[in-house]
PDB file of N, CA and C in Angstrom:
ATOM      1  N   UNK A   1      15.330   0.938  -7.394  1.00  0.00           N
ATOM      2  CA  UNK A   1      14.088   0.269  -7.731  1.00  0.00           C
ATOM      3  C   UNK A   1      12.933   1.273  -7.642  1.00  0.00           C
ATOM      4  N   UNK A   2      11.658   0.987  -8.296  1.00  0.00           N
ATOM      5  CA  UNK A   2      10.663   2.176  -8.978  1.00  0.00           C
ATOM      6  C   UNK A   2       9.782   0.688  -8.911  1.00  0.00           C
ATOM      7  N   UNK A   3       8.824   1.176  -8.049  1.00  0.00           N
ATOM      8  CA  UNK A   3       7.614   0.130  -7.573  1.00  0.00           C
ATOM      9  C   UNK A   3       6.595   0.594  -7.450  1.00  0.00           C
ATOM     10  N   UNK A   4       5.453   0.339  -7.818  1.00  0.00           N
ATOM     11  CA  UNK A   4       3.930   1.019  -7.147  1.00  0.00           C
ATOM     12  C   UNK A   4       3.046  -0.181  -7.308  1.00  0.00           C
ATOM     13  N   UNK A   5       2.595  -0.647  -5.950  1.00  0.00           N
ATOM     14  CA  UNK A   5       1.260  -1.373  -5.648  1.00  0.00           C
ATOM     15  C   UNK A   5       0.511  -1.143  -5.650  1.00  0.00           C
ATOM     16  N   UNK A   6      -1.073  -1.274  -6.257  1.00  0.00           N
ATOM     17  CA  UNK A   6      -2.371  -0.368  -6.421  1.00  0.00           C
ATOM     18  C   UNK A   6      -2.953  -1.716  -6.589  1.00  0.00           C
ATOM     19  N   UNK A   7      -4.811  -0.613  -7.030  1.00  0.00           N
ATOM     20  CA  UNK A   7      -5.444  -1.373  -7.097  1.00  0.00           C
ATOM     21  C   UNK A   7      -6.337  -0.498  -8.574  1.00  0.00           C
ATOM     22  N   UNK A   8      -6.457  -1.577  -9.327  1.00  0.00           N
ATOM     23  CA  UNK A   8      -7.256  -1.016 -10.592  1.00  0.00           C
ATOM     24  C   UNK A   8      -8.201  -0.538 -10.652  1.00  0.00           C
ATOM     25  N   UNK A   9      -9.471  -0.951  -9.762  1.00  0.00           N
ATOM     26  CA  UNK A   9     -10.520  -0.714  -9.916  1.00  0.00           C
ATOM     27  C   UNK A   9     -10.919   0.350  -8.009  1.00  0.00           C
ATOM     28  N   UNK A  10      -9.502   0.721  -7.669  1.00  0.00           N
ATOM     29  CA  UNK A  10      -9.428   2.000  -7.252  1.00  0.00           C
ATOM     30  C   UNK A  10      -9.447   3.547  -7.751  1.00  0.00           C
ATOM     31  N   UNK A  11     -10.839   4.460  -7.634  1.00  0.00           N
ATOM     32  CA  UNK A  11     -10.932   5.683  -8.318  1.00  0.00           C
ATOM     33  C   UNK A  11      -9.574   6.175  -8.108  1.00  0.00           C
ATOM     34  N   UNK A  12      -9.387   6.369  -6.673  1.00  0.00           N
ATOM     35  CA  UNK A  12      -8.254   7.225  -5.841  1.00  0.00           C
ATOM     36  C   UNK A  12      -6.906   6.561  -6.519  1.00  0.00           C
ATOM     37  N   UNK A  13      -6.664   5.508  -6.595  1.00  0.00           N
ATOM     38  CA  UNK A  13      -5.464   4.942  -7.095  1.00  0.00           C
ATOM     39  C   UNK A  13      -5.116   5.625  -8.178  1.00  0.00           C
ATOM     40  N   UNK A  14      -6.104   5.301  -9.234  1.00  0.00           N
ATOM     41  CA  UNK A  14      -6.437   6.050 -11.067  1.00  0.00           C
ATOM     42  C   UNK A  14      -6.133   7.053 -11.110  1.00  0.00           C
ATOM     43  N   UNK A  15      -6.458   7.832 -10.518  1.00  0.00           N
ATOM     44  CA  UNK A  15      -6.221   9.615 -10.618  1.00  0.00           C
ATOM     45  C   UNK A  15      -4.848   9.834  -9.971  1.00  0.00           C
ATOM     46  N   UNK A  16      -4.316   9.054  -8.875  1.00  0.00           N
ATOM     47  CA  UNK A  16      -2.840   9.304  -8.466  1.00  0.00           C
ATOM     48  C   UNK A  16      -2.349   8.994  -9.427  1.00  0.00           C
ATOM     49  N   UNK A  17      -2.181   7.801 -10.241  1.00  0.00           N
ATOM     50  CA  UNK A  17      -1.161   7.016 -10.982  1.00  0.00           C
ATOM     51  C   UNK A  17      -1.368   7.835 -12.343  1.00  0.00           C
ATOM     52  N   UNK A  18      -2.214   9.096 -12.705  1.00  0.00           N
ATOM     53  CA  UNK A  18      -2.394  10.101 -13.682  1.00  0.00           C
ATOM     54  C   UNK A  18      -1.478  11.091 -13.360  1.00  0.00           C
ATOM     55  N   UNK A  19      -2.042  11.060 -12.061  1.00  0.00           N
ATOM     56  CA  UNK A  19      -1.024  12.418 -11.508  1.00  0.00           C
ATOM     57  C   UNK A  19       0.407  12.437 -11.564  1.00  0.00           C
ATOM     58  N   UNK A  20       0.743  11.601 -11.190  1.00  0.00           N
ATOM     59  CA  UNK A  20       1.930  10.845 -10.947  1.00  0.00           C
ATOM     60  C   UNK A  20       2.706  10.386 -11.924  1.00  0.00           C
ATOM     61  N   UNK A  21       4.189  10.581 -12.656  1.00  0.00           N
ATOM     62  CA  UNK A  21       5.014  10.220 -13.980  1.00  0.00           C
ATOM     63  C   UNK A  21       5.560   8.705 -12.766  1.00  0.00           C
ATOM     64  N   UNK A  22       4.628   7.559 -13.682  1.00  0.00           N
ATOM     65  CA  UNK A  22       5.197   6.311 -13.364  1.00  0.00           C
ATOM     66  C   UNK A  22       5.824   5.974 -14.170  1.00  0.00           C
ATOM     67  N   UNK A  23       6.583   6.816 -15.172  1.00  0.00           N
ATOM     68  CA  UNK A  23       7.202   6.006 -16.102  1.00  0.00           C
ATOM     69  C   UNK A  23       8.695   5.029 -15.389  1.00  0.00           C
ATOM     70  N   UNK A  24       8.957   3.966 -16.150  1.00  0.00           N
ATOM     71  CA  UNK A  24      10.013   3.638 -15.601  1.00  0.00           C
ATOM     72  C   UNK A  24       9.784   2.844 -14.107  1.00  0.00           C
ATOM     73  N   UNK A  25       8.164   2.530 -13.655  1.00  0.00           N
ATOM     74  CA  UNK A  25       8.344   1.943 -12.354  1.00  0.00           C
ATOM     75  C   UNK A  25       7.768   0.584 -12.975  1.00  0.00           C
ATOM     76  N   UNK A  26       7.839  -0.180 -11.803  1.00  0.00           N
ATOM     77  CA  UNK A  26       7.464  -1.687 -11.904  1.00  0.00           C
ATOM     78  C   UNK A  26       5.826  -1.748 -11.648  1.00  0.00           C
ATOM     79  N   UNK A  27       4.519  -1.921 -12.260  1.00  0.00           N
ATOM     80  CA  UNK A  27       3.700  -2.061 -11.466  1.00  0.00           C
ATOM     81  C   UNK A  27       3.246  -3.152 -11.400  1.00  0.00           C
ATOM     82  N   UNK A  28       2.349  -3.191 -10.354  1.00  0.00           N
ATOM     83  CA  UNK A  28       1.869  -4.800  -9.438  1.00  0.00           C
ATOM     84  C   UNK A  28       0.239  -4.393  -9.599  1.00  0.00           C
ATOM     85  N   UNK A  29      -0.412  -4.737 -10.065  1.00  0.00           N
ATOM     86  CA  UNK A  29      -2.246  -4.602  -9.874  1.00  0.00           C
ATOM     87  C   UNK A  29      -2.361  -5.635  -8.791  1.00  0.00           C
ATOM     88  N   UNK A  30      -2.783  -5.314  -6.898  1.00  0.00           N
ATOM     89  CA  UNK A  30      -2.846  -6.627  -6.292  1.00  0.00           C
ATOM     90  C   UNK A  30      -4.032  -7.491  -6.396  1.00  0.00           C
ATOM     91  N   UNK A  31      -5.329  -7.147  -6.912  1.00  0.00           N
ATOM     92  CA  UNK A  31      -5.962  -7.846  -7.043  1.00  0.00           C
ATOM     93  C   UNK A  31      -5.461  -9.097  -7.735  1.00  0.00           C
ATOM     94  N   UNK A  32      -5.072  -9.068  -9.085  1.00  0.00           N
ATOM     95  CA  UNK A  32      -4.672  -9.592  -9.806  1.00  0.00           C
ATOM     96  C   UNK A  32      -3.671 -10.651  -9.524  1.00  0.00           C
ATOM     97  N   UNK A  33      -2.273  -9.827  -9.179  1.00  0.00           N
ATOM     98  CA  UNK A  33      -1.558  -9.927  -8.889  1.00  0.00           C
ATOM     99  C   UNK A  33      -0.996  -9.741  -7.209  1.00  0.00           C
ATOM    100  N   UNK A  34      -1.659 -10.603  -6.124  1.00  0.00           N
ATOM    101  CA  UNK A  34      -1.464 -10.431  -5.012  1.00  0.00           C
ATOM    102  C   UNK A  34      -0.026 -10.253  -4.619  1.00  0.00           C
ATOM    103  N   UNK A  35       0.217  -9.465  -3.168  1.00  0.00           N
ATOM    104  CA  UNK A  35       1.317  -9.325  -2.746  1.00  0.00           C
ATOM    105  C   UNK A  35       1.957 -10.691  -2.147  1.00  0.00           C
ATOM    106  N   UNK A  36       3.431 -10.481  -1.851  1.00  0.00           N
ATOM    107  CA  UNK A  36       3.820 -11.905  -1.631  1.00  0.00           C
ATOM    108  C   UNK A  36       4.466 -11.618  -0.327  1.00  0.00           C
ATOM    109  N   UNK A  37       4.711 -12.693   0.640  1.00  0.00           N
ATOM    110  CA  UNK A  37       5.689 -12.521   1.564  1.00  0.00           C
ATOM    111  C   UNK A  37       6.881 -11.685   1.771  1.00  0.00           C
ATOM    112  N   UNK A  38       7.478 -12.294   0.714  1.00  0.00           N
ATOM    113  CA  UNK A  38       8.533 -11.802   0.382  1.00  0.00           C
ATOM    114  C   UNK A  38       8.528  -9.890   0.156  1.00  0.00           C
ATOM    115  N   UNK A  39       7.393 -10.024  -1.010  1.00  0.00           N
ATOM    116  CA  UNK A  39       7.211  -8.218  -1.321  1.00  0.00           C
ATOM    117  C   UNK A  39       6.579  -7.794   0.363  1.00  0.00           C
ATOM    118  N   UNK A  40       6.468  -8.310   0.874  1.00  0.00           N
ATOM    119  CA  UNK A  40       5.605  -7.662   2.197  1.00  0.00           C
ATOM    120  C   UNK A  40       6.906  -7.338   3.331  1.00  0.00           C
ATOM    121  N   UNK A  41       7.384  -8.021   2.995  1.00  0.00           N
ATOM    122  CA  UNK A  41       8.697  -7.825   3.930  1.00  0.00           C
ATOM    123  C   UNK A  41       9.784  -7.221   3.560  1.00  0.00           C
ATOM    124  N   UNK A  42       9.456  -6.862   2.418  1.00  0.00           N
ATOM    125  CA  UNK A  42      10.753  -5.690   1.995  1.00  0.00           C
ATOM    126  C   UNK A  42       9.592  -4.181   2.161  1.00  0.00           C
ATOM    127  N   UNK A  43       8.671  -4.394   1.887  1.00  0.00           N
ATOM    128  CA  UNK A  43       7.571  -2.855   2.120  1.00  0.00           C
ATOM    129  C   UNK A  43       7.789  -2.880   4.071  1.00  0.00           C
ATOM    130  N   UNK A  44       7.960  -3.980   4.417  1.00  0.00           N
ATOM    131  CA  UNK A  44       7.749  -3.705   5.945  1.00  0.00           C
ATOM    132  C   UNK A  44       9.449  -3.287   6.792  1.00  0.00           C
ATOM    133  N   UNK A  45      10.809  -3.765   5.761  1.00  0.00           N
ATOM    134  CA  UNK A  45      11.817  -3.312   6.152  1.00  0.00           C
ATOM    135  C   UNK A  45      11.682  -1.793   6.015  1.00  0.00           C
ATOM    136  N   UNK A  46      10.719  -1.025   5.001  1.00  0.00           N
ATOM    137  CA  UNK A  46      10.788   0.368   4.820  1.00  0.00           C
ATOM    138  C   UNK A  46      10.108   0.993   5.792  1.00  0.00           C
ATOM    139  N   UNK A  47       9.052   0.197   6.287  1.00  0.00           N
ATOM    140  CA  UNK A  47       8.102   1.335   7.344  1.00  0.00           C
ATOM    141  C   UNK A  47       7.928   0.739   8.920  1.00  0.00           C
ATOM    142  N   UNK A  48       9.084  -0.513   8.865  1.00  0.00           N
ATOM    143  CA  UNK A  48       8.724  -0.851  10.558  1.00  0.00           C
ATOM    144  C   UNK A  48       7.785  -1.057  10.912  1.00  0.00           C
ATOM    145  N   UNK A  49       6.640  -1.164   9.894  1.00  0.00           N
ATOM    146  CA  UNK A  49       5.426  -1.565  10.302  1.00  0.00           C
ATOM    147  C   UNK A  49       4.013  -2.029   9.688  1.00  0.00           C
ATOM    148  N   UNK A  50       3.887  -3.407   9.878  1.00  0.00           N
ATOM    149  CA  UNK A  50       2.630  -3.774   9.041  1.00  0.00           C
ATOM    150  C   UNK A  50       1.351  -2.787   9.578  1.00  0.00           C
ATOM    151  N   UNK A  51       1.185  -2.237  10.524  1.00  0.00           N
ATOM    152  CA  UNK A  51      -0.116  -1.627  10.760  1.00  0.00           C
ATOM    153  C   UNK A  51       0.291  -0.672  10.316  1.00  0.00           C
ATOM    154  N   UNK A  52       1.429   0.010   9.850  1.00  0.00           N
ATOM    155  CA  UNK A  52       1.470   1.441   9.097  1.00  0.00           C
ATOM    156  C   UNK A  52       0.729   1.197   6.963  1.00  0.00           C
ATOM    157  N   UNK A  53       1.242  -0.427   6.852  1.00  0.00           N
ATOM    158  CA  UNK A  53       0.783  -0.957   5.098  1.00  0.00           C
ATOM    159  C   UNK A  53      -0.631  -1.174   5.382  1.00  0.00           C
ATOM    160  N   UNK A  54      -1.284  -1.426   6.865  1.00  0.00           N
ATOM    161  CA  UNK A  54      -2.860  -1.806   6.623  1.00  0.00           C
ATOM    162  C   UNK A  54      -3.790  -0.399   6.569  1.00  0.00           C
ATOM    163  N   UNK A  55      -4.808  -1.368   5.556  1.00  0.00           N
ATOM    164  CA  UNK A  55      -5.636   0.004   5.187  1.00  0.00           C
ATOM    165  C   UNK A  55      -6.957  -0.211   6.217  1.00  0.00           C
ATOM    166  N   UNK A  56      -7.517   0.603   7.514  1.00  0.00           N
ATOM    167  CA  UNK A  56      -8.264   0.750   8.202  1.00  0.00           C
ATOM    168  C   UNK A  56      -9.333   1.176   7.840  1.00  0.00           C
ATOM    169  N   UNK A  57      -9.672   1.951   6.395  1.00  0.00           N
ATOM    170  CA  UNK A  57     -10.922   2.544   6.007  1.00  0.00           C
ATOM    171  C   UNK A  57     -11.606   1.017   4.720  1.00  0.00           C
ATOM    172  N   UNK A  58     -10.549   0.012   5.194  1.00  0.00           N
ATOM    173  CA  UNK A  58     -11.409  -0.917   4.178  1.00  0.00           C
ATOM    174  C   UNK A  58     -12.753  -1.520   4.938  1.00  0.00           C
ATOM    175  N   UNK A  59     -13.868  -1.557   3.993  1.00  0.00           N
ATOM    176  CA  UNK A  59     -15.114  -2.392   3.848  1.00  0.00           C
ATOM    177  C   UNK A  59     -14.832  -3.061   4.798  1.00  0.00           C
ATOM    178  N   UNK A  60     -14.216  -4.526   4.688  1.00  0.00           N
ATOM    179  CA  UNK A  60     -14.097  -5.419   5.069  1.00  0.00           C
ATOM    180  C   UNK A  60     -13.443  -5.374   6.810  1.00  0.00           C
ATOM    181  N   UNK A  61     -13.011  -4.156   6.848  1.00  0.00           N
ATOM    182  CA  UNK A  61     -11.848  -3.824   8.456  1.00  0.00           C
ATOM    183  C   UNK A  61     -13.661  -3.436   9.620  1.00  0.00           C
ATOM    184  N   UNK A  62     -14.359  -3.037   8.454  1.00  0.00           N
ATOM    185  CA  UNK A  62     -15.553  -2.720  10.035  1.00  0.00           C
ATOM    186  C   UNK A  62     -16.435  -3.916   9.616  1.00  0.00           C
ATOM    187  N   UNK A  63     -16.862  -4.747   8.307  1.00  0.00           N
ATOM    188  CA  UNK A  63     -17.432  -5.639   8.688  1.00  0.00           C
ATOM    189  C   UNK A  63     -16.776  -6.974   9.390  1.00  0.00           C
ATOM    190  N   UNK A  64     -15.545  -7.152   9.550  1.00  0.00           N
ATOM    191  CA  UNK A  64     -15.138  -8.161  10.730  1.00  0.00           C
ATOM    192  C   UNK A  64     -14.984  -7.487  12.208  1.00  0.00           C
ATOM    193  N   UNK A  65     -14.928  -6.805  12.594  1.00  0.00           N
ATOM    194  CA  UNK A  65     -15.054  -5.771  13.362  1.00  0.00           C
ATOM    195  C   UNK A  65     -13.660  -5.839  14.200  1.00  0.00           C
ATOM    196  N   UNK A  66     -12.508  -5.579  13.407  1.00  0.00           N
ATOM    197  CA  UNK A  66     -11.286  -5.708  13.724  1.00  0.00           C
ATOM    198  C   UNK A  66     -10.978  -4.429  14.670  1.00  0.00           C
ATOM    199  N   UNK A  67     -11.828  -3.489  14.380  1.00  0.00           N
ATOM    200  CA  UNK A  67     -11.361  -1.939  15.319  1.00  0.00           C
ATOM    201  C   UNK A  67     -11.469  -2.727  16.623  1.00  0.00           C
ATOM    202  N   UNK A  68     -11.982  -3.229  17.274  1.00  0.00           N
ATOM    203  CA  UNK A  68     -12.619  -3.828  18.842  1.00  0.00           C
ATOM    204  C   UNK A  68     -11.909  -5.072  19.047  1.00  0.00           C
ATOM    205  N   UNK A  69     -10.936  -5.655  18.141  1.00  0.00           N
ATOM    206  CA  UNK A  69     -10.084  -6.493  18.485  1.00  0.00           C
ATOM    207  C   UNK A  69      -8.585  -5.997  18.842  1.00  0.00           C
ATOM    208  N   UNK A  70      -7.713  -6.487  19.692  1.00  0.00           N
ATOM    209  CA  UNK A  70      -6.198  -6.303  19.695  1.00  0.00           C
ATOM    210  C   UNK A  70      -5.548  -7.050  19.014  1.00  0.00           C
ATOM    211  N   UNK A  71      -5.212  -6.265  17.667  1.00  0.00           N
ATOM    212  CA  UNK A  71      -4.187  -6.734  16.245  1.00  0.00           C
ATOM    213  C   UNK A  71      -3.142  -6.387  17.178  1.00  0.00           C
ATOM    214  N   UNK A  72      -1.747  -7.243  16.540  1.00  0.00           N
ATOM    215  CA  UNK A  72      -0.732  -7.213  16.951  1.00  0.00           C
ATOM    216  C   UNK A  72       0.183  -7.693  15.582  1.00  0.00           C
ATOM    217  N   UNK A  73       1.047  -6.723  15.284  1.00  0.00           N
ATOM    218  CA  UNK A  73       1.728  -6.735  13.772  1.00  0.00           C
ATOM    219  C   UNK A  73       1.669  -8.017  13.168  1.00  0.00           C
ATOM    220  N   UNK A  74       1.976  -8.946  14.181  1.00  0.00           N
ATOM    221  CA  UNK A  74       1.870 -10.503  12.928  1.00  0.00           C
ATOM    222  C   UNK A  74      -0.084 -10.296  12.181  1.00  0.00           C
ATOM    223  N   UNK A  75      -0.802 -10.277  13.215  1.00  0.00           N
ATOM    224  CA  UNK A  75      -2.184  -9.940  12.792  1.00  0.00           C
ATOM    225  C   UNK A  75      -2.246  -9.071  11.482  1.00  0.00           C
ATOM    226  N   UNK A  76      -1.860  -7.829  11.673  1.00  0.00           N
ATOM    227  CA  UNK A  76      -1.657  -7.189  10.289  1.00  0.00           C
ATOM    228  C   UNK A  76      -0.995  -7.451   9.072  1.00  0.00           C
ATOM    229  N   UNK A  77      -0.148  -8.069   9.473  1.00  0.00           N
ATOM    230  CA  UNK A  77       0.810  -8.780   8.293  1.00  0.00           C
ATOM    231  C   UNK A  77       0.044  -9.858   8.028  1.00  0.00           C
ATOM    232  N   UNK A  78      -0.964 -10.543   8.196  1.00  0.00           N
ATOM    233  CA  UNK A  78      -1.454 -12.258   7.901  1.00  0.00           C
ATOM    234  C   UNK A  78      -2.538 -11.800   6.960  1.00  0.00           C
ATOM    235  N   UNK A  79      -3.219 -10.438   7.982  1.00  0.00           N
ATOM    236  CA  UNK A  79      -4.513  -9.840   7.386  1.00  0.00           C
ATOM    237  C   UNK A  79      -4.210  -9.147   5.719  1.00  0.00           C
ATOM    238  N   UNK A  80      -3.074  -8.754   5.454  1.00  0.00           N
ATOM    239  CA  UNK A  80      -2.745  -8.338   4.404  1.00  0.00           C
ATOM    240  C   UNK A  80      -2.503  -9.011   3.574  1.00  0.00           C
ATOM    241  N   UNK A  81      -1.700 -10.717   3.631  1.00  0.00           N
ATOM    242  CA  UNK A  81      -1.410 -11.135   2.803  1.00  0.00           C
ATOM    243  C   UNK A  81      -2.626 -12.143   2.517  1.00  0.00           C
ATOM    244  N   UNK A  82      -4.001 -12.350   3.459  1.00  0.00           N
ATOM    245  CA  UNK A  82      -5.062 -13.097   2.753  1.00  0.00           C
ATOM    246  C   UNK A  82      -5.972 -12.492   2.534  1.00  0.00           C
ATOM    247  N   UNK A  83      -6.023 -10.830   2.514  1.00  0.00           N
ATOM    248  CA  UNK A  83      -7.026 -10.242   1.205  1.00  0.00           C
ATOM    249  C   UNK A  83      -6.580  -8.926   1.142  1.00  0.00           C
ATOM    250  N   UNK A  84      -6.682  -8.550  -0.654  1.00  0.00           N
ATOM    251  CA  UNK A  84      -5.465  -7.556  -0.714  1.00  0.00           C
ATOM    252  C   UNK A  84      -6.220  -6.251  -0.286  1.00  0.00           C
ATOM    253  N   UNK A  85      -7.523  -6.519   0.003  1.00  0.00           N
ATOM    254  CA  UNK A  85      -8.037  -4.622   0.070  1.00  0.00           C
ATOM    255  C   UNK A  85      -7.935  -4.249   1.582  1.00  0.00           C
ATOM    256  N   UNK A  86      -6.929  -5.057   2.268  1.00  0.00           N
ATOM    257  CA  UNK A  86      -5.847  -4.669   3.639  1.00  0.00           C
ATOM    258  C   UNK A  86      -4.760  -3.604   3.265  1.00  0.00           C
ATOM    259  N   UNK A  87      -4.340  -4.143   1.955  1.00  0.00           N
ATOM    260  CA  UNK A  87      -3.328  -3.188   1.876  1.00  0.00           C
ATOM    261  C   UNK A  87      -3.688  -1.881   1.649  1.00  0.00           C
ATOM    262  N   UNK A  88      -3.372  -0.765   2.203  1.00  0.00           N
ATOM    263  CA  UNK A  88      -3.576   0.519   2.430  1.00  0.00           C
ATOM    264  C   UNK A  88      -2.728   0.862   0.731  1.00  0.00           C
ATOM    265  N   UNK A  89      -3.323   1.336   0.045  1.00  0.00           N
ATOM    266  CA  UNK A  89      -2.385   1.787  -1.234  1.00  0.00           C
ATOM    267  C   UNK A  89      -3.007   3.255  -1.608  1.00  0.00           C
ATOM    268  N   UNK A  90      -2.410   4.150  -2.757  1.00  0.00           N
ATOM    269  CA  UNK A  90      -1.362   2.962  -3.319  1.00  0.00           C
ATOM    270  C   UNK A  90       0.019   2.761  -2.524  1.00  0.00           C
ATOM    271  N   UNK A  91       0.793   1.925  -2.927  1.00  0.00           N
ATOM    272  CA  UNK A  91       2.711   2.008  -1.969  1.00  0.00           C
ATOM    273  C   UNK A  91       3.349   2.515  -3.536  1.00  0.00           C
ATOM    274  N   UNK A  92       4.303   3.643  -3.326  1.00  0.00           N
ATOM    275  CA  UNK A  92       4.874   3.434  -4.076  1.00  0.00           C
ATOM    276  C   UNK A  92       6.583   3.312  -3.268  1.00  0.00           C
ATOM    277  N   UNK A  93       7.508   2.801  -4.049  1.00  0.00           N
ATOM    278  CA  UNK A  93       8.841   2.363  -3.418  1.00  0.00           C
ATOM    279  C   UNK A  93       9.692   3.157  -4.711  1.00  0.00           C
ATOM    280  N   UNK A  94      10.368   3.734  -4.259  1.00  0.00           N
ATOM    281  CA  UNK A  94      11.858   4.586  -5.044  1.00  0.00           C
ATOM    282  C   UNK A  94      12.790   4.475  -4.152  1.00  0.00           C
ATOM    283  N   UNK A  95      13.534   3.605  -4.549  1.00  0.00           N
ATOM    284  CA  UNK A  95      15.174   3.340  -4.051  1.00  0.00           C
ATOM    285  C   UNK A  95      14.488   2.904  -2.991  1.00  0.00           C
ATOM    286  N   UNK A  96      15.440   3.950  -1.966  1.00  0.00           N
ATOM    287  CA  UNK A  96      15.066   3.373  -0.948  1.00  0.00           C
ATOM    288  C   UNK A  96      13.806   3.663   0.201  1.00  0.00           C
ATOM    289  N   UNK A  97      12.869   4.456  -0.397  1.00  0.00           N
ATOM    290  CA  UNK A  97      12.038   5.242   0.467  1.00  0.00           C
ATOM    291  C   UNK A  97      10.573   4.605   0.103  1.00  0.00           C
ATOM    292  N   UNK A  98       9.522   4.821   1.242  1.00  0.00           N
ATOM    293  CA  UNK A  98       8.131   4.135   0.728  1.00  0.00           C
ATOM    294  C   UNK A  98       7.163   5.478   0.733  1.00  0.00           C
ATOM    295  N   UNK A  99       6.549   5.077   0.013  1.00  0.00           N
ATOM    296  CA  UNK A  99       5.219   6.351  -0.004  1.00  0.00           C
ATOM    297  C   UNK A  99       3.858   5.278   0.477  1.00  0.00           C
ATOM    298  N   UNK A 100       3.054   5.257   1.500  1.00  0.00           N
ATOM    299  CA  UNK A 100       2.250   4.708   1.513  1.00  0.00           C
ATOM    300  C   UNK A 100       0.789   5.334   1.842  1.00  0.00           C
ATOM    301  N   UNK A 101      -0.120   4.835   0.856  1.00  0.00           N
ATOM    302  CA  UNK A 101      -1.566   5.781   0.924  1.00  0.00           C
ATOM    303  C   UNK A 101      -1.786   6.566   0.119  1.00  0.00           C
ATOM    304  N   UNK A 102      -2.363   7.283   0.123  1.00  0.00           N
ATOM    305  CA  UNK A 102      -3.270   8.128  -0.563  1.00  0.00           C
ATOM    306  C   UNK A 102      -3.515   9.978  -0.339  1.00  0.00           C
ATOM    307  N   UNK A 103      -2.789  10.296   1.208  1.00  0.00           N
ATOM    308  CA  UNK A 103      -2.558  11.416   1.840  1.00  0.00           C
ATOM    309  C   UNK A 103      -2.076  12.492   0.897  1.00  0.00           C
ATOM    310  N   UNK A 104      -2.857  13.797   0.564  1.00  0.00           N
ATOM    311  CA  UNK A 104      -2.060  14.563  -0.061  1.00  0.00           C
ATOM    312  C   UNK A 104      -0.625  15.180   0.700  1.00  0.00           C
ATOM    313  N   UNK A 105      -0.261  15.228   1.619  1.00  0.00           N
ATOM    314  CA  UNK A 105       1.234  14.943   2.080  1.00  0.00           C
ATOM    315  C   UNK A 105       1.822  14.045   1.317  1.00  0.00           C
ATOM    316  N   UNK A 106       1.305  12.494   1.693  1.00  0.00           N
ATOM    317  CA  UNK A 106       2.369  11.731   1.114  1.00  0.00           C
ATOM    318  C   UNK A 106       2.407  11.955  -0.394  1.00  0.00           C
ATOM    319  N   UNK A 107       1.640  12.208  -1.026  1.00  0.00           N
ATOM    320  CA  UNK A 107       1.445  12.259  -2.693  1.00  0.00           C
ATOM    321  C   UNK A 107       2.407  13.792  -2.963  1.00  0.00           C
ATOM    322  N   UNK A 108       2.744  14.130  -2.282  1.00  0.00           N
ATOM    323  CA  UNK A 108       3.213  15.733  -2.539  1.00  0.00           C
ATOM    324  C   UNK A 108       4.689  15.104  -2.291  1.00  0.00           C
ATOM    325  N   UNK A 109       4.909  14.518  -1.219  1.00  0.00           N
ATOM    326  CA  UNK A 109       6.189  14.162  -0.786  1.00  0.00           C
ATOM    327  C   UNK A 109       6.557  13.019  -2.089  1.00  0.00           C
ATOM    328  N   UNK A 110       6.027  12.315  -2.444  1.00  0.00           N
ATOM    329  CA  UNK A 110       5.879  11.209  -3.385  1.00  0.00           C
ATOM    330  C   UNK A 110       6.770  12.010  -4.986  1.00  0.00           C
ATOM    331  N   UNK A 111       5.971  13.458  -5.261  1.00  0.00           N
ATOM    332  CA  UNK A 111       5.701  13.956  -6.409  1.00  0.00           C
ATOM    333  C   UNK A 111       7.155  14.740  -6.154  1.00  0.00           C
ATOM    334  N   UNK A 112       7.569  15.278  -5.280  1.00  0.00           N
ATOM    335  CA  UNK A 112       9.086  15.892  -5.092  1.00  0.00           C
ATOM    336  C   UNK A 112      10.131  15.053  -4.700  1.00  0.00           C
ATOM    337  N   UNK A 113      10.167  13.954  -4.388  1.00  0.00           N
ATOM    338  CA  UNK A 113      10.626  12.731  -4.530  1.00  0.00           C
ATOM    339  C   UNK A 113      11.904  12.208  -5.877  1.00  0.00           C
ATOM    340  N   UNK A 114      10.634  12.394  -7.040  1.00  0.00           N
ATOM    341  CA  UNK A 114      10.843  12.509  -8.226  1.00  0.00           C
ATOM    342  C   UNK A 114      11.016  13.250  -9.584  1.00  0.00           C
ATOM    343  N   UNK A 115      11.187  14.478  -8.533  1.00  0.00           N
ATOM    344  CA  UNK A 115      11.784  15.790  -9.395  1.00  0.00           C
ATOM    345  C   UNK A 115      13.448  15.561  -9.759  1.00  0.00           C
TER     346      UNK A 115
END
């Protein structure tokens, strides 16, 4: 399987998914197209961890002021599936491995991946 979760009206997303030969993957726009339980729990069998899929530099993570609260993975997992700019993206999924974020590591690891 060949998956990538993004967000459209992400600059950073746009220019990866340029960079990046998605041919042949499945894509999901989550605005649009929000993530589902189900997709959340197969991204979370890959990384053991919903606070590894949440995105901490979102808007919305310092105006509720979640840094000064104690999240605890169900927290991250609830927070993700009722607004999508939680999800830390982009994810991409090949076979069996996850790429998550935006990190030029992971985008390098992502890009030799698929050599």
């Amino acid at each position: 399987m060949k998956k990538v979760y993004f967000l459209q009206t992400c600059d950073t997303c746009r220019r990866i998914l340029k960079e990046v030969n998605i041919e042949g993957f499945e894509q999901q726009e989550i605005k649009s197209s929000p993530i589902t339980v189900d997709q959340l729990e197969e991204l979370y069998k890959l990384t053991n961890s919903y606070e590894g899929l949440f995105n901490k530099r979102a808007k919305l993570y310092r105006e509720m002021d979640l840094k000064n609260q104690n999240l605890q993975e169900q927290d991250y997992k609830q927070y993700i599936l009722d607004e999508y700019t939680f999800l830390k993206r982009p994810v991409f999924v090949v076979e069996d491995e996850i790429f998550v974020g935006n990190s030029k590591k992971t985008i390098e690891s992502l890009k030799a991946k698929l050599l």
